[in-house]
N, C-alpha and C. Protein backbone atom coordinates (compact mmCIF):
# COMPACT_ATOMS: atom_id res chain seq x y z
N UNK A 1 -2.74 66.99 9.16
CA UNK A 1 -2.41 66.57 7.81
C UNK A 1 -1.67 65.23 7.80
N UNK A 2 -0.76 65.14 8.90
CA UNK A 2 -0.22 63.94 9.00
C UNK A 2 -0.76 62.60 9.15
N UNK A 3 -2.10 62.99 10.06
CA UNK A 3 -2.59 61.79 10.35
C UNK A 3 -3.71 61.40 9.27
N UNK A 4 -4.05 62.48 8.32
CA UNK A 4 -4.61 62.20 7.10
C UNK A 4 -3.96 61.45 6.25
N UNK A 5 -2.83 61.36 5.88
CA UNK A 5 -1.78 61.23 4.87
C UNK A 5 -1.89 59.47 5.46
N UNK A 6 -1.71 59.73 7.21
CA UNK A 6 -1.10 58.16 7.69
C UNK A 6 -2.79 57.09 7.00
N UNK A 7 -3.58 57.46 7.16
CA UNK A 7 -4.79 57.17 7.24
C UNK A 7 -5.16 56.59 5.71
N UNK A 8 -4.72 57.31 5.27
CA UNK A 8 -5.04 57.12 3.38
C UNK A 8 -3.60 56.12 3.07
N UNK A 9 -2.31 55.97 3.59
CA UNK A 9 -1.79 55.47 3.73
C UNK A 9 -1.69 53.93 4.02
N UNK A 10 -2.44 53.67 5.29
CA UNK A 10 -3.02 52.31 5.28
C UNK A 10 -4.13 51.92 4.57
N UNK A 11 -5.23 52.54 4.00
CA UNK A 11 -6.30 52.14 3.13
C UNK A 11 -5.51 51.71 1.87
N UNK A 12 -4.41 52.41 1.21
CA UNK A 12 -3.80 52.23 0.14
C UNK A 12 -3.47 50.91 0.22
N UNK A 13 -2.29 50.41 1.48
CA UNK A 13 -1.96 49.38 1.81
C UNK A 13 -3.04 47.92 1.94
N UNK A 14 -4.28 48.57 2.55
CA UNK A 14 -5.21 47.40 2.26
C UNK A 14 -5.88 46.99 1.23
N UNK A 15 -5.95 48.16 0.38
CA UNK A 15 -6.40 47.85 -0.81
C UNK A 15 -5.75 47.15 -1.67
N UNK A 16 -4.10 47.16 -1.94
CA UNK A 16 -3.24 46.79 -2.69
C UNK A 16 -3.10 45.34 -2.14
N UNK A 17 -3.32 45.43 -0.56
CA UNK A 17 -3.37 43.83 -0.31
C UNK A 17 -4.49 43.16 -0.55
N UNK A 18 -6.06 43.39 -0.96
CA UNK A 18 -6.94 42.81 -1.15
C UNK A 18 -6.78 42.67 -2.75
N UNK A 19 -6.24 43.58 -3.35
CA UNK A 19 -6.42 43.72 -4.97
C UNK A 19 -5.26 42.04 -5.62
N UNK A 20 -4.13 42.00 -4.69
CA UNK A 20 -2.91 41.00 -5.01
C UNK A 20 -4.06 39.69 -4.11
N UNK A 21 -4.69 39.48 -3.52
CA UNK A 21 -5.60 38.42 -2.60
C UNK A 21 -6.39 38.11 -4.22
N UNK A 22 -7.43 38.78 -4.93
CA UNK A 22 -7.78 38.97 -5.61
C UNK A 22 -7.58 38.40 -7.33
N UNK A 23 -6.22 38.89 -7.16
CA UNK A 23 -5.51 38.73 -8.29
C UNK A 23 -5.23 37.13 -8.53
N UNK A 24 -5.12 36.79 -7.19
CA UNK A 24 -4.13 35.39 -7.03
C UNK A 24 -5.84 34.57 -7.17
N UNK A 25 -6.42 34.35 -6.67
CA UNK A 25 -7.39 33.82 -6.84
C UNK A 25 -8.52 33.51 -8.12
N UNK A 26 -8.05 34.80 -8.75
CA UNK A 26 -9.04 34.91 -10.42
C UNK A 26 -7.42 34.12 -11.35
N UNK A 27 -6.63 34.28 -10.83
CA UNK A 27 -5.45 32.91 -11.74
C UNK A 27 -5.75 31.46 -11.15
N UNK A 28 -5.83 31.59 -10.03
CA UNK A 28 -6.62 30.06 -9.50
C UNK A 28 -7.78 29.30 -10.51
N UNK A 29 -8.72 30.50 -10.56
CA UNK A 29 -9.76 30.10 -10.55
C UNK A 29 -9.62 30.02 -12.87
N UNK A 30 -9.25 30.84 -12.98
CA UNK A 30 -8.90 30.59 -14.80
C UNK A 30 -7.83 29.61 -15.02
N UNK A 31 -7.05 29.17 -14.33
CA UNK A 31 -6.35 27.94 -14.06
C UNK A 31 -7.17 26.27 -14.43
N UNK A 32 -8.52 26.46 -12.96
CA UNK A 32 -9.51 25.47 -13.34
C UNK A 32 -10.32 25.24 -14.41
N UNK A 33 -10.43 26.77 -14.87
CA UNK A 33 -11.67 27.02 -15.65
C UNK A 33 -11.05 26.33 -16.96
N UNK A 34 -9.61 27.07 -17.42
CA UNK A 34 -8.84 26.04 -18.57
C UNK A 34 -9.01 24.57 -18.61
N UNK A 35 -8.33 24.10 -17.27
CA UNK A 35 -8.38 22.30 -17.15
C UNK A 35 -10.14 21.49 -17.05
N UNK A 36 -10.91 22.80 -16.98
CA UNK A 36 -12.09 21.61 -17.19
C UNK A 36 -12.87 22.29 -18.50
N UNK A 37 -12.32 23.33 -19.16
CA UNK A 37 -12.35 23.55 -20.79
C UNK A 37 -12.03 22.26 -21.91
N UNK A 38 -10.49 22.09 -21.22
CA UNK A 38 -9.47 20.70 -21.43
C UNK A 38 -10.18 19.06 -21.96
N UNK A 39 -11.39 19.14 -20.49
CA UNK A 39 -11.52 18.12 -20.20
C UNK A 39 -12.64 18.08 -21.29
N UNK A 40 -13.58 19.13 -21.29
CA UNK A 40 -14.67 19.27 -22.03
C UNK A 40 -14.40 19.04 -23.46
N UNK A 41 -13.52 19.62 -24.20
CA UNK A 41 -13.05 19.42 -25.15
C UNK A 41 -12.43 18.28 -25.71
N UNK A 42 -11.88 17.41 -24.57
CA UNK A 42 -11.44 15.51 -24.62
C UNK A 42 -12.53 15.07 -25.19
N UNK A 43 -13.55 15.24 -23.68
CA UNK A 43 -14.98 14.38 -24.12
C UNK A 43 -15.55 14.80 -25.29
N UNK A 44 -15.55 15.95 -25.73
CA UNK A 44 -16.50 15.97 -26.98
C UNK A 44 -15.71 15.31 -28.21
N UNK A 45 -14.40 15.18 -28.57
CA UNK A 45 -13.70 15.21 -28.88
C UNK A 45 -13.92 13.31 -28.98
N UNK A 46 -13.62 12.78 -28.42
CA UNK A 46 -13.96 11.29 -28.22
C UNK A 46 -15.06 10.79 -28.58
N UNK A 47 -16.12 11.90 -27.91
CA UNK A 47 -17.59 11.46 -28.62
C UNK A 47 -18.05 11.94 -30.35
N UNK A 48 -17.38 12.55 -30.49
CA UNK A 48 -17.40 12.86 -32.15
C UNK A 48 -16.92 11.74 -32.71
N UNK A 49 -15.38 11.04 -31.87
CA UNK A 49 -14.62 10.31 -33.41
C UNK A 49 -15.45 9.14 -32.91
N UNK A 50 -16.02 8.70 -31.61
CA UNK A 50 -16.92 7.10 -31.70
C UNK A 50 -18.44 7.57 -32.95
N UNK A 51 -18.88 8.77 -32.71
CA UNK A 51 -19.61 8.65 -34.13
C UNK A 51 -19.50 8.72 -35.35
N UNK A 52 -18.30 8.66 -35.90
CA UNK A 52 -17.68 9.20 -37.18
C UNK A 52 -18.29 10.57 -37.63
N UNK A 53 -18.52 11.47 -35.92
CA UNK A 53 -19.11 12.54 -36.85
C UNK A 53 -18.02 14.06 -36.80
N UNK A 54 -17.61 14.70 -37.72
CA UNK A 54 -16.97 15.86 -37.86
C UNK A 54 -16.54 16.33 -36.59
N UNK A 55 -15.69 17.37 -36.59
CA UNK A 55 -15.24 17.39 -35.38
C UNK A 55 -15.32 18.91 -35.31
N UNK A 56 -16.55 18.94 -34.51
CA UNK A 56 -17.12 21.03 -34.55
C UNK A 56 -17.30 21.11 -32.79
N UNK A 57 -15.91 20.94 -32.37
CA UNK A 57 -15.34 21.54 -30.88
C UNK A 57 -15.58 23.08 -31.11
N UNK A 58 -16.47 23.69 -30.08
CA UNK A 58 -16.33 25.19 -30.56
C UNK A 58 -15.21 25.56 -29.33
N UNK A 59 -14.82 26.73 -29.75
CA UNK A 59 -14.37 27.54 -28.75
C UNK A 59 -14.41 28.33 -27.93
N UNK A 60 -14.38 27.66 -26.59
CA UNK A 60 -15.33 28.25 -25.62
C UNK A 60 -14.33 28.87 -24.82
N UNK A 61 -13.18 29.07 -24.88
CA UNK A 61 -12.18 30.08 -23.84
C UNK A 61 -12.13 31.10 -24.24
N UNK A 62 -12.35 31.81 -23.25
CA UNK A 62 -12.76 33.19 -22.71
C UNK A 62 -11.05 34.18 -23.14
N UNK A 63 -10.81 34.91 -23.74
CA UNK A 63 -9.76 35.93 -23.40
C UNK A 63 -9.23 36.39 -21.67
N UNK A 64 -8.06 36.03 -21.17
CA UNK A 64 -8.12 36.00 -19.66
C UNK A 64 -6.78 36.92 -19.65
N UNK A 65 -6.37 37.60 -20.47
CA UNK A 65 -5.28 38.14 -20.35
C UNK A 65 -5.01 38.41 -19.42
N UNK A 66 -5.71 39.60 -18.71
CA UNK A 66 -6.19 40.25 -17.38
C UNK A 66 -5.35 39.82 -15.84
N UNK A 67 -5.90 38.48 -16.10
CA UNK A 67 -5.76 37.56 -14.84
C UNK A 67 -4.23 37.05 -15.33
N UNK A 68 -4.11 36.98 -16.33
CA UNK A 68 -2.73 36.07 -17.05
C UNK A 68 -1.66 37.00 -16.49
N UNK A 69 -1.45 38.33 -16.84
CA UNK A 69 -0.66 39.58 -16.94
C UNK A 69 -0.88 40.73 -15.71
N UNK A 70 -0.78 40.60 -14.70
CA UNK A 70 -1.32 41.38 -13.80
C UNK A 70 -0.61 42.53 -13.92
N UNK A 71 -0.76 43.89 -13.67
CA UNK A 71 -0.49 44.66 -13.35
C UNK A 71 0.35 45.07 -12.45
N UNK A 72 1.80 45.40 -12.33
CA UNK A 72 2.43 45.54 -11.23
C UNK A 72 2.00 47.17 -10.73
N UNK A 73 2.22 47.39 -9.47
CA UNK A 73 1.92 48.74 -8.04
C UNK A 73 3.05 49.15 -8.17
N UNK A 74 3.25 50.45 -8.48
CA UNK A 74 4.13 51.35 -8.01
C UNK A 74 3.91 51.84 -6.49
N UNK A 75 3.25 51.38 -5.70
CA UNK A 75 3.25 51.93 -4.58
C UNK A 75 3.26 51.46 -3.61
């Protein structure tokens, strides 16, 4: 039983370390995804006012709470 317990024990541990590997990387990566949203939104943004035409930037960011707010492990 013990060495069951030890066994499920380290899987827990690797999992919680791949899940925080994980975590850190999808904030990386919605980090970029914002700053070239940013950028996208400059350029269109510039290219509207050189045409004097209206300014219909849609909104293209995604809800990222997820990645924003992680979940802390009790374990």
């Amino acid at each position: 039983m013990d060495r069951l317990n030890s066994k499920l024990y380290l899987q827990n541990c690797y999992i919680m370390k791949e899940n925080e590997r994980l975590r850190k990387k999808a904030q990386v990566l919605n980090q970029e995804n914002q700053a070239l949203l940013s950028e996208l939104k400059q350029k269109l943004s510039d290219g509207n006012q050189k045409a004097n035409a209206p300014n219909t930037i849609l909104d293209l960011s995604l809800s990222s709470s997820a990645s924003q707010n992680p979940s802390s492990s009790s374990n």
